[in-house]
Each structure stands twice: as C-alpha cells, then as structure tokens.
N, C-alpha and C. Protein backbone atom coordinates (compact mmCIF):
# COMPACT_ATOMS: atom_id res chain seq x y z
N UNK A 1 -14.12 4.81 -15.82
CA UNK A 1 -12.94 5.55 -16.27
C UNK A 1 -11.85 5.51 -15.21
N UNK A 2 -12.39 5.94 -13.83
CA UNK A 2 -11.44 5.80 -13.00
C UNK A 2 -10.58 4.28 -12.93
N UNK A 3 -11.33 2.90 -13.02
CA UNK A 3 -10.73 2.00 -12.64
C UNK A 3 -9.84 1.72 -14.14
N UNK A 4 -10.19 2.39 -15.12
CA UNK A 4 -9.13 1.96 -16.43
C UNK A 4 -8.05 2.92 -15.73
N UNK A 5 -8.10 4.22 -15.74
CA UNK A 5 -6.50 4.82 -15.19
C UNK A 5 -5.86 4.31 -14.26
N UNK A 6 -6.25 3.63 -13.01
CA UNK A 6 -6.09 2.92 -11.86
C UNK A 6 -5.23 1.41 -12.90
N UNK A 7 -5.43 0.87 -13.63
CA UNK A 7 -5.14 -0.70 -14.08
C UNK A 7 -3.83 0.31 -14.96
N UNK A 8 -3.90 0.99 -16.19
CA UNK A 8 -3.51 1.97 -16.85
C UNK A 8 -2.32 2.35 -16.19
N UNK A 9 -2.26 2.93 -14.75
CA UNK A 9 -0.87 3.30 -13.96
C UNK A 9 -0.13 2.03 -13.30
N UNK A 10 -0.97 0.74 -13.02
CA UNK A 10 -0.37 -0.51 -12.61
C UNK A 10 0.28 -0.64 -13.93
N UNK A 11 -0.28 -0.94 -14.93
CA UNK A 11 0.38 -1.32 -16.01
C UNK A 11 1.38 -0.57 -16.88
N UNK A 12 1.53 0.22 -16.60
CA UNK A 12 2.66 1.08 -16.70
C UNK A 12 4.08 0.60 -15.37
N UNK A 13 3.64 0.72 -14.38
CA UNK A 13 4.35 0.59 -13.37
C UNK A 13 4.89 -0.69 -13.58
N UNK A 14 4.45 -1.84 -14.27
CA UNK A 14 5.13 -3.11 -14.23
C UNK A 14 5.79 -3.04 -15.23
N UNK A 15 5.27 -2.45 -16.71
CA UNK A 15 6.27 -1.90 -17.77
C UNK A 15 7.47 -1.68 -17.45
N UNK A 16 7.85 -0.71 -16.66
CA UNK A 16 9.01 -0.28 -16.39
C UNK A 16 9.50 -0.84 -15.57
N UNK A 17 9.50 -2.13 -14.78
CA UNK A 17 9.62 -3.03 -13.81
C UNK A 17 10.44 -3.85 -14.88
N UNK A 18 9.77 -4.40 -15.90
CA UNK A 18 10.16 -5.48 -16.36
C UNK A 18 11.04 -4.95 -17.84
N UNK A 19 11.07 -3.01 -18.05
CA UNK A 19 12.03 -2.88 -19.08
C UNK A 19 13.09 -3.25 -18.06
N UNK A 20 13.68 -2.72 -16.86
CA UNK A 20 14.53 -3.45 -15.86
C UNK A 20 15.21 -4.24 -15.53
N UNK A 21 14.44 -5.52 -15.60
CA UNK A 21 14.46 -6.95 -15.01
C UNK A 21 13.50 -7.89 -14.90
N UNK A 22 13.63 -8.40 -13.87
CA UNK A 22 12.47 -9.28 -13.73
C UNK A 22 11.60 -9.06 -12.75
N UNK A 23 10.46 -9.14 -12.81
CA UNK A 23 9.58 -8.85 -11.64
C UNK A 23 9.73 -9.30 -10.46
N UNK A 24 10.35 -10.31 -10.43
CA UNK A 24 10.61 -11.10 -9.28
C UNK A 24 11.90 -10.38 -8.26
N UNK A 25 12.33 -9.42 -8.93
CA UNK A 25 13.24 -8.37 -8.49
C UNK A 25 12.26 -7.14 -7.07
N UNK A 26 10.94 -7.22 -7.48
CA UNK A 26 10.06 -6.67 -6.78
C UNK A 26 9.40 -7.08 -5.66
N UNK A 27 9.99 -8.44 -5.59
CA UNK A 27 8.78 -9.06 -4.35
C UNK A 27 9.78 -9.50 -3.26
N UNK A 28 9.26 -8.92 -2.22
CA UNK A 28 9.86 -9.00 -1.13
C UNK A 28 8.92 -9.26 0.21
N UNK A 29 9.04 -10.69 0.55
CA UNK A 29 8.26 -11.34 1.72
C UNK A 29 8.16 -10.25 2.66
N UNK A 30 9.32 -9.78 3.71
CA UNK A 30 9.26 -9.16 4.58
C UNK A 30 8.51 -7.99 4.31
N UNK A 31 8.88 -7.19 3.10
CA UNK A 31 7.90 -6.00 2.19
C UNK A 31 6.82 -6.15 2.84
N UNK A 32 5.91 -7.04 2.09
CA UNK A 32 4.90 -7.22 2.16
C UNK A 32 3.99 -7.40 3.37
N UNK A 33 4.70 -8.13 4.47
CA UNK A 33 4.25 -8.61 5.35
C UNK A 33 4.24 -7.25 6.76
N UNK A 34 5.23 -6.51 6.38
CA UNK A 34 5.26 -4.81 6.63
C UNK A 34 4.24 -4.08 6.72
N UNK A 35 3.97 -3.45 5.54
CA UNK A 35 3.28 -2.92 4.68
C UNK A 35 1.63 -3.41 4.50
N UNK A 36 1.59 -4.51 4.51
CA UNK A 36 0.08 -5.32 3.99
C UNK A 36 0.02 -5.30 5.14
N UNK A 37 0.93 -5.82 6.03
CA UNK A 37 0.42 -6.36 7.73
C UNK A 37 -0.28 -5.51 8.55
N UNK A 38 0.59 -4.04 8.89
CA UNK A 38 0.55 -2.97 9.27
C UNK A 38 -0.91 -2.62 9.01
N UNK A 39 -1.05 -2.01 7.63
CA UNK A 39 -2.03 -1.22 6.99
C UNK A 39 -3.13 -2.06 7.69
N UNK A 40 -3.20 -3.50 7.36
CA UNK A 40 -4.30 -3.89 7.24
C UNK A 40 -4.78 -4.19 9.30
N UNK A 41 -3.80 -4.66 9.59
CA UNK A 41 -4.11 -4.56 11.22
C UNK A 41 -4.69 -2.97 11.79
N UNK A 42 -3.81 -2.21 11.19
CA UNK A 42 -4.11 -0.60 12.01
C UNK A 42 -5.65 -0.28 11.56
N UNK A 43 -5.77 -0.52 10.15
CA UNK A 43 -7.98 -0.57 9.88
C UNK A 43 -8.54 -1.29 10.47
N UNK A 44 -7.92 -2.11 11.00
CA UNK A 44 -8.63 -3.07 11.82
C UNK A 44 -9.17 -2.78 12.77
N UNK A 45 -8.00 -2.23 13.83
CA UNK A 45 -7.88 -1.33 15.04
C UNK A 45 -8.49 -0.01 15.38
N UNK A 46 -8.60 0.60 13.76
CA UNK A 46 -9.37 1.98 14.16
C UNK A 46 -10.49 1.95 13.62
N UNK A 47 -11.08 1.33 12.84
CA UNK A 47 -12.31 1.22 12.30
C UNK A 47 -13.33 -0.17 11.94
N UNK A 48 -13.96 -0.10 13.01
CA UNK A 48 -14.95 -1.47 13.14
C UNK A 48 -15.56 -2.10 11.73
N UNK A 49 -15.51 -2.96 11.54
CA UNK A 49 -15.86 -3.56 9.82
C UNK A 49 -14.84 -2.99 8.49
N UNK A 50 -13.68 -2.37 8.98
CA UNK A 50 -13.50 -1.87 7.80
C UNK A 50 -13.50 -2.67 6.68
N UNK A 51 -12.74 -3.93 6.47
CA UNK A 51 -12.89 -5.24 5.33
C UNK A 51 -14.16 -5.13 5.10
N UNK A 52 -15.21 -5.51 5.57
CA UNK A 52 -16.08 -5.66 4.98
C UNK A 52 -17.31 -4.39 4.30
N UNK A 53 -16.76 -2.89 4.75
CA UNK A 53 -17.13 -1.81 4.19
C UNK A 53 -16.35 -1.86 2.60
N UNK A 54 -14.57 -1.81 2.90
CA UNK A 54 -14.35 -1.65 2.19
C UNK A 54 -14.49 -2.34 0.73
N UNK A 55 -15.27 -3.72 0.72
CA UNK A 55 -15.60 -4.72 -0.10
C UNK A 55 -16.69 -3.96 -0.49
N UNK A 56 -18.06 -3.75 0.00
CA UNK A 56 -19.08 -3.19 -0.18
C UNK A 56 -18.96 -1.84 -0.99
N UNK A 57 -17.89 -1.22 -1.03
CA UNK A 57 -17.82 -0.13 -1.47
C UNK A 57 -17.21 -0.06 -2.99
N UNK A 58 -16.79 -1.54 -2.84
CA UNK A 58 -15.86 -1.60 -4.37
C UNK A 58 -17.00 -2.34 -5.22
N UNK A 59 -17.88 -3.04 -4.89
CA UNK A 59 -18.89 -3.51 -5.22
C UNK A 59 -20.22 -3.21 -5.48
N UNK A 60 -20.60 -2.13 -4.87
CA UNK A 60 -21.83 -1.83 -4.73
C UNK A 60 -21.87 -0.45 -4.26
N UNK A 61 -22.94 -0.23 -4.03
CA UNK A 61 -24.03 1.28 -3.99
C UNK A 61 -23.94 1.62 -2.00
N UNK A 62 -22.96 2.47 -1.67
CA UNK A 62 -23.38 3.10 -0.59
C UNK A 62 -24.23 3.85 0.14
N UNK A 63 -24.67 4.09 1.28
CA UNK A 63 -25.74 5.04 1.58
C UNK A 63 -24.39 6.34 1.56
N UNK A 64 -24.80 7.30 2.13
CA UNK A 64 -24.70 8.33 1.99
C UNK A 64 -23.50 8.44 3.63
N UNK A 65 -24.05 7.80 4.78
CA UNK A 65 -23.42 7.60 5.58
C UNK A 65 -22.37 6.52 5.62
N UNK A 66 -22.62 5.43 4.67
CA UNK A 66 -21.63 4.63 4.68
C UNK A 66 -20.54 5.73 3.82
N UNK A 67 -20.55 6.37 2.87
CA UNK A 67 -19.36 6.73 1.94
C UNK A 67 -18.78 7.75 2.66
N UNK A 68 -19.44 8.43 4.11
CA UNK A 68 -18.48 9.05 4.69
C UNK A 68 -17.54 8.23 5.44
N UNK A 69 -18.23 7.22 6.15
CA UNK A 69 -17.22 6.20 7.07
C UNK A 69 -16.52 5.73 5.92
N UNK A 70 -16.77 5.03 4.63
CA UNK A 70 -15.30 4.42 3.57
C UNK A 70 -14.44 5.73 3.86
N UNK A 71 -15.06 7.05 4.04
CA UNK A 71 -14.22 8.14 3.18
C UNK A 71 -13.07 7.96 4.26
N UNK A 72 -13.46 8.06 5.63
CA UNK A 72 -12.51 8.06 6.44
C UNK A 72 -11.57 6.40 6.70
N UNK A 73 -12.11 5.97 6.36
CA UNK A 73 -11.36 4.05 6.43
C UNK A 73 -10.21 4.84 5.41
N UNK A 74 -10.92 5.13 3.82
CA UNK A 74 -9.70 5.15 2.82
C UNK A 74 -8.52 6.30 3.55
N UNK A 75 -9.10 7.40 4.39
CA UNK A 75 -7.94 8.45 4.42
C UNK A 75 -6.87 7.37 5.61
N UNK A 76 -7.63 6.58 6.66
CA UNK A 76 -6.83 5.96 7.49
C UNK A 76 -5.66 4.96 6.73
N UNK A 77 -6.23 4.52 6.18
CA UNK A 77 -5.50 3.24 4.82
C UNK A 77 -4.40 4.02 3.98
N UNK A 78 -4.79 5.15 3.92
CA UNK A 78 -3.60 5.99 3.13
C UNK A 78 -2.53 6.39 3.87
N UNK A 79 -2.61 6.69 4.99
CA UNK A 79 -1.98 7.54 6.12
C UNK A 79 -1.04 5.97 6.80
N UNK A 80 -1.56 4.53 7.12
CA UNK A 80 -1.19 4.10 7.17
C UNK A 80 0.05 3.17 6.45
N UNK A 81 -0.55 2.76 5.11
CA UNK A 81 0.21 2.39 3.81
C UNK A 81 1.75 2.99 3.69
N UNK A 82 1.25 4.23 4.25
CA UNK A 82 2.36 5.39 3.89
C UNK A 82 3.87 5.43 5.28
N UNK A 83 2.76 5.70 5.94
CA UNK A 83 3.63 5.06 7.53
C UNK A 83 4.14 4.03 7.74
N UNK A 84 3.39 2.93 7.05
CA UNK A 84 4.23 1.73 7.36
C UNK A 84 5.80 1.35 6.49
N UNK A 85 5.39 1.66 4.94
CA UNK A 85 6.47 1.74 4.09
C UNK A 85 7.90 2.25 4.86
N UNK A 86 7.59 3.48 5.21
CA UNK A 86 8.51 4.37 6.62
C UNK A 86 9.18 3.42 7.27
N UNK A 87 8.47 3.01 8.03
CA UNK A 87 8.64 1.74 9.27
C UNK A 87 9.57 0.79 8.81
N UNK A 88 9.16 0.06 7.67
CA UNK A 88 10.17 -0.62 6.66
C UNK A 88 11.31 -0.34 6.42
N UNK A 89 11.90 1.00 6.04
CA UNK A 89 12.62 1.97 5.38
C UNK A 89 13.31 1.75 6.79
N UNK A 90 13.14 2.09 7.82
CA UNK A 90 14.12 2.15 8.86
C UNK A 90 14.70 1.02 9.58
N UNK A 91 13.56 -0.26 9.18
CA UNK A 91 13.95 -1.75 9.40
C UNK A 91 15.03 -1.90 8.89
N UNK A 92 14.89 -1.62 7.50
CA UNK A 92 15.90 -2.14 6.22
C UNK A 92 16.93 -1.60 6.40
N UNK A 93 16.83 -0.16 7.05
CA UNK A 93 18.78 0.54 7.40
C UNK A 93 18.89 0.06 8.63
N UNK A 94 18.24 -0.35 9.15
CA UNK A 94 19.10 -0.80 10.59
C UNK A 94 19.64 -2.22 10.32
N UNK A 95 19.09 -3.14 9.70
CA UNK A 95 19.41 -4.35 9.31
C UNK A 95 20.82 -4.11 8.54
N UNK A 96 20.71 -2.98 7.73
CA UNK A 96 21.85 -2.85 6.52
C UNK A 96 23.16 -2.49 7.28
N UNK A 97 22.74 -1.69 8.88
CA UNK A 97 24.07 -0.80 9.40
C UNK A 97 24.67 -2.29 9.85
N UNK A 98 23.44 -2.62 10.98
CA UNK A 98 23.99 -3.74 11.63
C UNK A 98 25.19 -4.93 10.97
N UNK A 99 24.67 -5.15 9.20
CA UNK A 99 25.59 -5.82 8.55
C UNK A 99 26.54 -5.45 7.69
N UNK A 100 27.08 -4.35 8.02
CA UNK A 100 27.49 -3.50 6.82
C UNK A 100 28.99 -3.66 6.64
N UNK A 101 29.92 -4.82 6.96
CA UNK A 101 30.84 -5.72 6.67
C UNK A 101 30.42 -6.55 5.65
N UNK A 102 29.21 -7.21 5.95
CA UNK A 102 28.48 -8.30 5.07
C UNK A 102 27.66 -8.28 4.25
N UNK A 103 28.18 -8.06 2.80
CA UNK A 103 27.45 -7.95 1.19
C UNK A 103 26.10 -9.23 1.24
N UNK A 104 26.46 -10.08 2.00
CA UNK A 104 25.11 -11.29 1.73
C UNK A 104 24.23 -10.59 2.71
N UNK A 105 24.64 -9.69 3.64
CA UNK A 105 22.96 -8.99 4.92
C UNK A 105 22.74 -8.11 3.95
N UNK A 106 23.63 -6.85 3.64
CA UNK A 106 23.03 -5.63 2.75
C UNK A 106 22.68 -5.84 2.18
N UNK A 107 22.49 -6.60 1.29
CA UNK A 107 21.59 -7.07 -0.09
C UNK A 107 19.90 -7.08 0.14
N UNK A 108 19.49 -8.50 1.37
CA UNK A 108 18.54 -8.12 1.38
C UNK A 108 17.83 -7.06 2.22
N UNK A 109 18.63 -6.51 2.86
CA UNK A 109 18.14 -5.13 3.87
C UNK A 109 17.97 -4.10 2.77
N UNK A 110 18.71 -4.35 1.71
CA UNK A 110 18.28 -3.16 0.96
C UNK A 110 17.19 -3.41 0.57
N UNK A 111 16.93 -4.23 0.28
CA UNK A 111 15.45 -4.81 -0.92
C UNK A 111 14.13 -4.74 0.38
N UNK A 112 14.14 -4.68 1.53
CA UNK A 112 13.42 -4.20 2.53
C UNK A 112 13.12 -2.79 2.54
N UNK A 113 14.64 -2.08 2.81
CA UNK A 113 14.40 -0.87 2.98
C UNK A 113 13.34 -0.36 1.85
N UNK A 114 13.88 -0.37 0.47
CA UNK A 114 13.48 0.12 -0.65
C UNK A 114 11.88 -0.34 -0.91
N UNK A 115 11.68 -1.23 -0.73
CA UNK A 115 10.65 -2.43 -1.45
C UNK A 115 9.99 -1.76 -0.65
N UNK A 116 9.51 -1.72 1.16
CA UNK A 116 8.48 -1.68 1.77
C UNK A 116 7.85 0.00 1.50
N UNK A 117 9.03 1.01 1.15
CA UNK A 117 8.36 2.06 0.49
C UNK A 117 7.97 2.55 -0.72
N UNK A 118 8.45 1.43 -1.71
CA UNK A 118 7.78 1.45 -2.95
C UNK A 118 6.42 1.26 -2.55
N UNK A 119 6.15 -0.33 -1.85
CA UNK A 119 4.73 -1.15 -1.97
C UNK A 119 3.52 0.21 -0.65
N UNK A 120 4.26 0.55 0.29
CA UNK A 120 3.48 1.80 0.36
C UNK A 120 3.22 3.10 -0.10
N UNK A 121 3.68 3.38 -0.96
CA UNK A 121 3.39 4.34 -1.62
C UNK A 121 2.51 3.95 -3.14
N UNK A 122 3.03 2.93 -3.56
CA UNK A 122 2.11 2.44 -4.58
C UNK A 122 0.75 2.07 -3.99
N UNK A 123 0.69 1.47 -3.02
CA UNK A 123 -0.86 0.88 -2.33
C UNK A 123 -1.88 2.54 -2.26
N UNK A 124 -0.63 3.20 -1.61
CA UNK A 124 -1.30 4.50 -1.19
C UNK A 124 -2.10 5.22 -2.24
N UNK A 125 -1.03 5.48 -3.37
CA UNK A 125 -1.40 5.77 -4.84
C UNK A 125 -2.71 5.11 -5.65
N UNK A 126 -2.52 3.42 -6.09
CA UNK A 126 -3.20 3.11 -6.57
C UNK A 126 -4.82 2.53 -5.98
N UNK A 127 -4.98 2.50 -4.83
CA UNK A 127 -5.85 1.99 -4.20
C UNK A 127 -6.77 3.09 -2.99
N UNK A 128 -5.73 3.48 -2.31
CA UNK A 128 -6.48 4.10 -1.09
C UNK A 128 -6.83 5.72 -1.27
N UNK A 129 -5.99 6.84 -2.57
CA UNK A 129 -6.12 7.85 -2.66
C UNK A 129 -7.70 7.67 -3.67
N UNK A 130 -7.69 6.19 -5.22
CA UNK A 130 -8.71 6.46 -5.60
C UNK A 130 -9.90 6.35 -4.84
N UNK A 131 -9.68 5.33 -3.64
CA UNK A 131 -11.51 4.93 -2.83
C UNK A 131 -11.91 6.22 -2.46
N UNK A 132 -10.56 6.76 -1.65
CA UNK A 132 -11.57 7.92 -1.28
C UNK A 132 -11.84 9.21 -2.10
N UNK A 133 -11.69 9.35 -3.55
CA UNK A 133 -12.07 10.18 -4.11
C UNK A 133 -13.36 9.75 -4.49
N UNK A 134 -13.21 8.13 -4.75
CA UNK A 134 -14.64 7.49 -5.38
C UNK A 134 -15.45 8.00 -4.39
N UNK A 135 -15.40 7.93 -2.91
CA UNK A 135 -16.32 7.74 -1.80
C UNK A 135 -16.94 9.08 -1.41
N UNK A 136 -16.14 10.29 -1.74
CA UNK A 136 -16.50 11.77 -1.89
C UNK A 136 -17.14 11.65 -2.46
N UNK A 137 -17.31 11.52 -3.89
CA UNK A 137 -18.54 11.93 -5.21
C UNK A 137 -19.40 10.99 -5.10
N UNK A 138 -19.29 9.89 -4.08
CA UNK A 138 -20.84 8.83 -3.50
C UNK A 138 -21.41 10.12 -2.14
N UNK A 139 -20.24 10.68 -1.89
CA UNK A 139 -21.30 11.42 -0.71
C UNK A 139 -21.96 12.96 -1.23
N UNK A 140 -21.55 13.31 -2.19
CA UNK A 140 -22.02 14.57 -2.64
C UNK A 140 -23.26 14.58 -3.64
C-alpha cells in the first residue's frame, strides 16, 4: 500500500508538471548533481554501508538492528536532501545577483535556484520520509 501512494504522489506530481509544460522544463543538470551529489556523498560520510543497507532494506527482510541503523541512514538522507536543495537555492541567487543585467545568466540560475529545492524536497518526501517510516514498523 505504501509503495502504491509513494508511485500515486510521483504520478500526480508529473501530472501537474506536464498540465504545465514539458517535463523537460524540470531537469536541471546542475539540480541534480547538487542535490543527488550532496545527499548521496554526506551518507556516505556519516554512515558506513549506507548504499548497500539501503538496497537491502528496499528488498528484503531486516534484522531488528539493521532497521534501526536504515532508521537513522533514512533520517540522515532526509535532513540532507533537504539541506542540500538549500545549498542550491543560494547557488542559484548568487549566480542570478551576480548576472542580473543578463536575461541569458538569470534564466538558468533561476532553474537552479528553484529546481535544486523542488528535487530536495521531493526526494525528501517521496523516498527518505517513507524508508524511515517503513524501517520503524520493521523495528517494532
């Protein structure tokens, strides 16, 4: 049930993406490379195996001690996702001040600013708030 509401709110979310425009309105290299980069380096950094917990956990049957360590990977992954989007957000206005004579810089500084806190807050939302609810009711 959980992973139909999880697909259910993506698919909604692109709905209204594409009553809009075009999806391609959404993707933003630097975004991504923000946001995905960040998140995924900082789990790296604070929690030994996290990739390969967090695979195990989407896949399969935890012990009891593993779903407390996912529990804390997912709260780090959330906290990060979220922070980094931030990080983005202030890239993208400093890029925007720096060019702010020039309609061809603001353009894509905006699509930075904006984009890297959409894609963290959506990551945060659709991915890292459900693991660790999943990973609670594996530890209880």
């Amino acid at each position: 049930m959980r992973l139909f509401s999880i697909l259910l709110a993506l698919g909604i979310i692109v709905a209204a993406v594409l009553m809009g425009g075009s999806l391609m309105n959404f993707v933003n290299a630097p975004s991504i490379l923000v946001v995905f980069g960040v998140t995924g380096l900082g789990l790296v950094g604070a929690h030994d195996k996290a990739f390969s917990l967090i695979l195990r956990g989407l896949t399969g049957k935890l012990s009891a001690e593993e779903a407390t360590t996912l529990t804390h990977i997912a709260q780090t992954g959330n906290r990060l996702s979220i922070a980094s989007g931030w990080v983005g957000v202030l890239i993208g206005l400093i890029q925007m001040l720096h060019g702010i004579e020039d309609l061809s810089v603001i353009q894509p500084a905006t699509a930075v600013c904006l984009l890297t806190a959409f894609y963290g807050h959506t990551l945060s939302t659709l991915f890292w708030i459900p693991l660790e609810q999943s990973c609670k009711t594996a530890e209880a």
